[in-house]
C-alpha atoms as a PDB file:
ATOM      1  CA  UNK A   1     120.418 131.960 123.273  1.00  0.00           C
ATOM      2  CA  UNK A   2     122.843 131.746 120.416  1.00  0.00           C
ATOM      3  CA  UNK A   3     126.436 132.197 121.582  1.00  0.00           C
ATOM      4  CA  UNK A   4     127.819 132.908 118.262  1.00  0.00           C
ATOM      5  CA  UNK A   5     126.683 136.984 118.554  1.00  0.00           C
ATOM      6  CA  UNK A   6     127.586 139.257 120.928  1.00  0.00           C
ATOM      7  CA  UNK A   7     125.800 139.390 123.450  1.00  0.00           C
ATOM      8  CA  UNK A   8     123.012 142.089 124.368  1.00  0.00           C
ATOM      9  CA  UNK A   9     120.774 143.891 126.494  1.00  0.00           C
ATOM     10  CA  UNK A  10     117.722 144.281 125.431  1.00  0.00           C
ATOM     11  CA  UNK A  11     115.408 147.261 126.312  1.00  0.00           C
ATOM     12  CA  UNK A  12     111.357 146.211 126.471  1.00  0.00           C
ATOM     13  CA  UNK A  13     109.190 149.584 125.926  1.00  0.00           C
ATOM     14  CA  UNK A  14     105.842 150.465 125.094  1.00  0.00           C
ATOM     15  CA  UNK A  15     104.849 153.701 123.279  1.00  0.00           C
ATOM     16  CA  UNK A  16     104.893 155.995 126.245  1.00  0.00           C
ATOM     17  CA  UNK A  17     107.228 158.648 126.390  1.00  0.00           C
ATOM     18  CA  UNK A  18     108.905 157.829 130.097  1.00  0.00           C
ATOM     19  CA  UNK A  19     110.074 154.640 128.861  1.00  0.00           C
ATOM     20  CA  UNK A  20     112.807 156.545 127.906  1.00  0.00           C
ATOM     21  CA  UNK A  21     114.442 155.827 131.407  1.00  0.00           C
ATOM     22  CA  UNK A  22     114.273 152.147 130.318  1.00  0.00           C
ATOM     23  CA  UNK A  23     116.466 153.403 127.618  1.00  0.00           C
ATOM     24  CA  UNK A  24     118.647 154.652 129.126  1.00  0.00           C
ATOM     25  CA  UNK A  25     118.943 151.952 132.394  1.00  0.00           C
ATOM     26  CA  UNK A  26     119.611 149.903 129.720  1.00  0.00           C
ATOM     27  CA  UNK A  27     122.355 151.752 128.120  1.00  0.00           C
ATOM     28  CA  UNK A  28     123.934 152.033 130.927  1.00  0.00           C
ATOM     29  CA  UNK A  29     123.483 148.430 131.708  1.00  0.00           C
ATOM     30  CA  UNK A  30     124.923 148.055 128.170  1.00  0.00           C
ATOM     31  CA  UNK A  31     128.057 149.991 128.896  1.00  0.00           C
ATOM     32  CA  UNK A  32     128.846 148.289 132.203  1.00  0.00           C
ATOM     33  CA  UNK A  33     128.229 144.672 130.676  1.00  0.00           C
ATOM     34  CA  UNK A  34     130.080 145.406 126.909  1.00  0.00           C
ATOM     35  CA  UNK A  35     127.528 144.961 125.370  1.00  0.00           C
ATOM     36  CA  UNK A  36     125.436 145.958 122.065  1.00  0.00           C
ATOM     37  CA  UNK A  37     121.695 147.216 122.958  1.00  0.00           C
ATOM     38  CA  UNK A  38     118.382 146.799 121.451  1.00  0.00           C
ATOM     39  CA  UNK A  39     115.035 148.458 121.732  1.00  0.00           C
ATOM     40  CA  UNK A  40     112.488 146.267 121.731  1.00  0.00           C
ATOM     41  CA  UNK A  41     108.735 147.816 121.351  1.00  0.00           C
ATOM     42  CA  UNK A  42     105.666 145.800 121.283  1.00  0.00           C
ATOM     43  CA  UNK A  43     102.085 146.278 120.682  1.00  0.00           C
ATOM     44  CA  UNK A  44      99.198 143.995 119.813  1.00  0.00           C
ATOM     45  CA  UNK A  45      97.813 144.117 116.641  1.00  0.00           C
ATOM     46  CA  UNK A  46      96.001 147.139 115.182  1.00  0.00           C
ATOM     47  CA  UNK A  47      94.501 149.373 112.725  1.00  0.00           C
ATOM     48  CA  UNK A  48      95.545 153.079 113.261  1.00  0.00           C
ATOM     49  CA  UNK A  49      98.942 153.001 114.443  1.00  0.00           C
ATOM     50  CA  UNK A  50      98.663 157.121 114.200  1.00  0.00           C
ATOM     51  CA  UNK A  51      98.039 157.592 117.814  1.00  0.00           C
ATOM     52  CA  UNK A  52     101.177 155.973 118.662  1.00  0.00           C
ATOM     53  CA  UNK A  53     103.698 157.109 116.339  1.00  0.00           C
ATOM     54  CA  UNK A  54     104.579 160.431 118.463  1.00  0.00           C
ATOM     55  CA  UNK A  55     105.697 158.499 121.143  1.00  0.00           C
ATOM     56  CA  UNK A  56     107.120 155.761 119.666  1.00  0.00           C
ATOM     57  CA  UNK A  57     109.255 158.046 117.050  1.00  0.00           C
ATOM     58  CA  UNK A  58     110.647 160.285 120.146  1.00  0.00           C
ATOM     59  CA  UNK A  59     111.922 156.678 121.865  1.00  0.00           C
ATOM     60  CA  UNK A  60     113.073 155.139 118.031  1.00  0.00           C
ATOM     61  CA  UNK A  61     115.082 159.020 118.670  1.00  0.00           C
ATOM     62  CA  UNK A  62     116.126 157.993 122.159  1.00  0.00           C
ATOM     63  CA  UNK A  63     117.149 154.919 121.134  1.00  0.00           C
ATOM     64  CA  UNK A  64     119.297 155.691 118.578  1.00  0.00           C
ATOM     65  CA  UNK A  65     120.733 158.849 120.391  1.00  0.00           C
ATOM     66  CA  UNK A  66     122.966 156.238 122.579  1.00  0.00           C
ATOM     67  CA  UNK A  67     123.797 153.834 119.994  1.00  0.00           C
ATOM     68  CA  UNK A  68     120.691 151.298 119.771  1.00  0.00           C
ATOM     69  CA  UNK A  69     118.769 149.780 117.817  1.00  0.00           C
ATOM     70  CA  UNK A  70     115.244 149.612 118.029  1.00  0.00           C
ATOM     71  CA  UNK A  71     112.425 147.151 116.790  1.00  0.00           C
ATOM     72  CA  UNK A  72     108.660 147.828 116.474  1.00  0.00           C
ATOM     73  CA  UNK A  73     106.465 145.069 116.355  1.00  0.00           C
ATOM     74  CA  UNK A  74     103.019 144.088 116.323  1.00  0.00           C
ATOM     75  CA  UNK A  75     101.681 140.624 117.670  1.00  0.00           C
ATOM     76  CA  UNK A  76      98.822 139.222 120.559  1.00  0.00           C
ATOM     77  CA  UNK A  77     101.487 136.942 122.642  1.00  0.00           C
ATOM     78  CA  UNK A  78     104.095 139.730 123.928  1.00  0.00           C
ATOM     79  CA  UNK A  79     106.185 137.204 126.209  1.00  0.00           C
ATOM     80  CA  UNK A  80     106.745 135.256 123.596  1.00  0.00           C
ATOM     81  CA  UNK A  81     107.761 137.578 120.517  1.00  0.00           C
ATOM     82  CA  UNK A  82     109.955 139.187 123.209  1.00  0.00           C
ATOM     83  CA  UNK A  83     111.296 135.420 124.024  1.00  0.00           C
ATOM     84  CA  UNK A  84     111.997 134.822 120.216  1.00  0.00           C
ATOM     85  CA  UNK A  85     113.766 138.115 119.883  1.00  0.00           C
ATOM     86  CA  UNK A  86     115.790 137.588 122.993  1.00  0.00           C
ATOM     87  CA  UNK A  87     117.107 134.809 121.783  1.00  0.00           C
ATOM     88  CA  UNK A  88     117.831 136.209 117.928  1.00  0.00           C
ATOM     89  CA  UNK A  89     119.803 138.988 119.655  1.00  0.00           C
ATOM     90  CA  UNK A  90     121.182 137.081 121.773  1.00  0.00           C
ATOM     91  CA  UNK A  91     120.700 138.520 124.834  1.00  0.00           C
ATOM     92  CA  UNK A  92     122.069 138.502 128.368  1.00  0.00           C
ATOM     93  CA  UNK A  93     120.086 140.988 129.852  1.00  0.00           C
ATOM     94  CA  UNK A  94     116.738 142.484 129.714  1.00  0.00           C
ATOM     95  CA  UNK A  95     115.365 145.791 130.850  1.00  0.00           C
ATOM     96  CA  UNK A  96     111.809 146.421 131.007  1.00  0.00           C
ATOM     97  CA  UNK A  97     109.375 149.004 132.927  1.00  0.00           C
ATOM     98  CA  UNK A  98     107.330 147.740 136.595  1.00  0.00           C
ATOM     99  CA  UNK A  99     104.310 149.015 136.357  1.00  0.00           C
ATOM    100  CA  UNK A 100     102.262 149.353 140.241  1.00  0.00           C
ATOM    101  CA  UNK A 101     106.018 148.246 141.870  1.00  0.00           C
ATOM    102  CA  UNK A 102     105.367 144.483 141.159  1.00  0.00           C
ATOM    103  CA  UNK A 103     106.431 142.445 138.495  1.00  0.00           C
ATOM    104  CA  UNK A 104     103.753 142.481 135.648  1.00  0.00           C
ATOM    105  CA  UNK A 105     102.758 139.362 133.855  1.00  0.00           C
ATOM    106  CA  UNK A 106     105.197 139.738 131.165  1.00  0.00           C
ATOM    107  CA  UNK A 107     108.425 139.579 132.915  1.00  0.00           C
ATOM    108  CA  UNK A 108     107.275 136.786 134.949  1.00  0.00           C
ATOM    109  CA  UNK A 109     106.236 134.916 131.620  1.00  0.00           C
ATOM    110  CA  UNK A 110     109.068 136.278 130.226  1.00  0.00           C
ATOM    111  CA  UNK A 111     111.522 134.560 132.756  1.00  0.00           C
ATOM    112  CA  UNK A 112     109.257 131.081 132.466  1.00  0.00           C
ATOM    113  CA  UNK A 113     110.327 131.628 128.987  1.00  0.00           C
ATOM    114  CA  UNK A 114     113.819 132.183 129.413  1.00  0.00           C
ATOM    115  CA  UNK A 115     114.956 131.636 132.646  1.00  0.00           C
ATOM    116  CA  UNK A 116     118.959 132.727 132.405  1.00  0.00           C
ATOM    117  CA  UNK A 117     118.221 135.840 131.523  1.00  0.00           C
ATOM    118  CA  UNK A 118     118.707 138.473 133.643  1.00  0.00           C
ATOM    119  CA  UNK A 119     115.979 141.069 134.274  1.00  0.00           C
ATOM    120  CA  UNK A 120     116.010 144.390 135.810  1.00  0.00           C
ATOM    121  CA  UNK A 121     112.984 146.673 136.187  1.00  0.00           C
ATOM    122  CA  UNK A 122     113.076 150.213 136.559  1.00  0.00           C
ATOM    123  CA  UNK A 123     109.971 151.810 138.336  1.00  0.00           C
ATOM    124  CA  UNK A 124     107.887 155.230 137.577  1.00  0.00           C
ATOM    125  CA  UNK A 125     110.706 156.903 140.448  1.00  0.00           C
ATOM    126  CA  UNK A 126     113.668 155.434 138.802  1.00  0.00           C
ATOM    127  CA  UNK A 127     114.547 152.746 141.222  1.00  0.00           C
ATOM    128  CA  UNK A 128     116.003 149.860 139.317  1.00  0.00           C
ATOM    129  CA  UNK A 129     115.452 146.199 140.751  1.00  0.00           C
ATOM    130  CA  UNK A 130     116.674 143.031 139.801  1.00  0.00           C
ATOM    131  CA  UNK A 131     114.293 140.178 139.505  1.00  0.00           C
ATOM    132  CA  UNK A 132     114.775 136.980 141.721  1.00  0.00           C
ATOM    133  CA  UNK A 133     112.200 134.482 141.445  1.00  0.00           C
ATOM    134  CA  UNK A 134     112.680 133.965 145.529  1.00  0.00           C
ATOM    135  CA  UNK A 135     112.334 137.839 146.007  1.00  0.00           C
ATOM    136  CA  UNK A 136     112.834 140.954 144.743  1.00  0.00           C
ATOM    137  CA  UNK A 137     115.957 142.475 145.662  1.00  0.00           C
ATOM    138  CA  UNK A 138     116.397 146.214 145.552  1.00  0.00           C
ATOM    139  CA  UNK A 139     119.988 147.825 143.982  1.00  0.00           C
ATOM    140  CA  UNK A 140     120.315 151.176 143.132  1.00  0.00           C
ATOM    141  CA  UNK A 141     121.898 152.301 139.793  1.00  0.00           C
END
């Protein structure tokens, strides 16, 4: 992570409108830690983006509604795209979604990838946990 740039949270979403409480976990995150935030949305590759672009323009509005920015991007290897950016941005802290209550294959690729950062996940209910590659510990925001 480059340590000439402030440091940031970044915010992993895909187009669905209730990743807007990633949003904001990660504003808040953002606040507490001083630090700038980024929106990070990812998708693979495709033709007819049109079935997306409702969502994903009401989170671009989230986003920028408390001060971040956000990225759209397209490629086949999320973890590492999200990696790469993570390091551009350089950031300290990553939010992203828990699908089922578990950690997904992404953040645990993700932490392979980088494993300093820190990463919360914020469930469906709004619990936020913070991921420990020995457990998962629960903390409420």
């Amino acid at each position: 992570m480059r340590a000439d740039k402030k440091p940031s949270v970044l915010v992993c979403v895909t187009g669905q409108y209730d990743c807007d409480r990633l949003i904001q976990a990660g504003f808040e995150q953002a606040q507490e830690l001083s630090c700038d935030l980024h929106v990070l949305c990812i998708h693979t590759p495709m033709n007819d983006i049109s079935r997306l672009s409702d969502e994903i323009e009401y989170l671009y509005r989230t986003a920028k509604e408390l001060g971040a920015d956000m990225t759209i991007a397209f490629d086949k290897n999320a973890p590492k795209f999200a990696a790469g950016f993570a390091r551009k941005i350089n950031a300290r802290h990553l939010v992203t979604g828990m699908p089922d209550n578990r950690p997904n294959g992404f953040v645990l690729t993700l932490h392979e990838m980088l494993p300093r950062l820190q990463i919360t996940m914020v469930t469906k209910e709004n619990d936020v946990l913070l991921y420990s590659v020995d457990c998962m510990e629960k903390s409420f925001a």
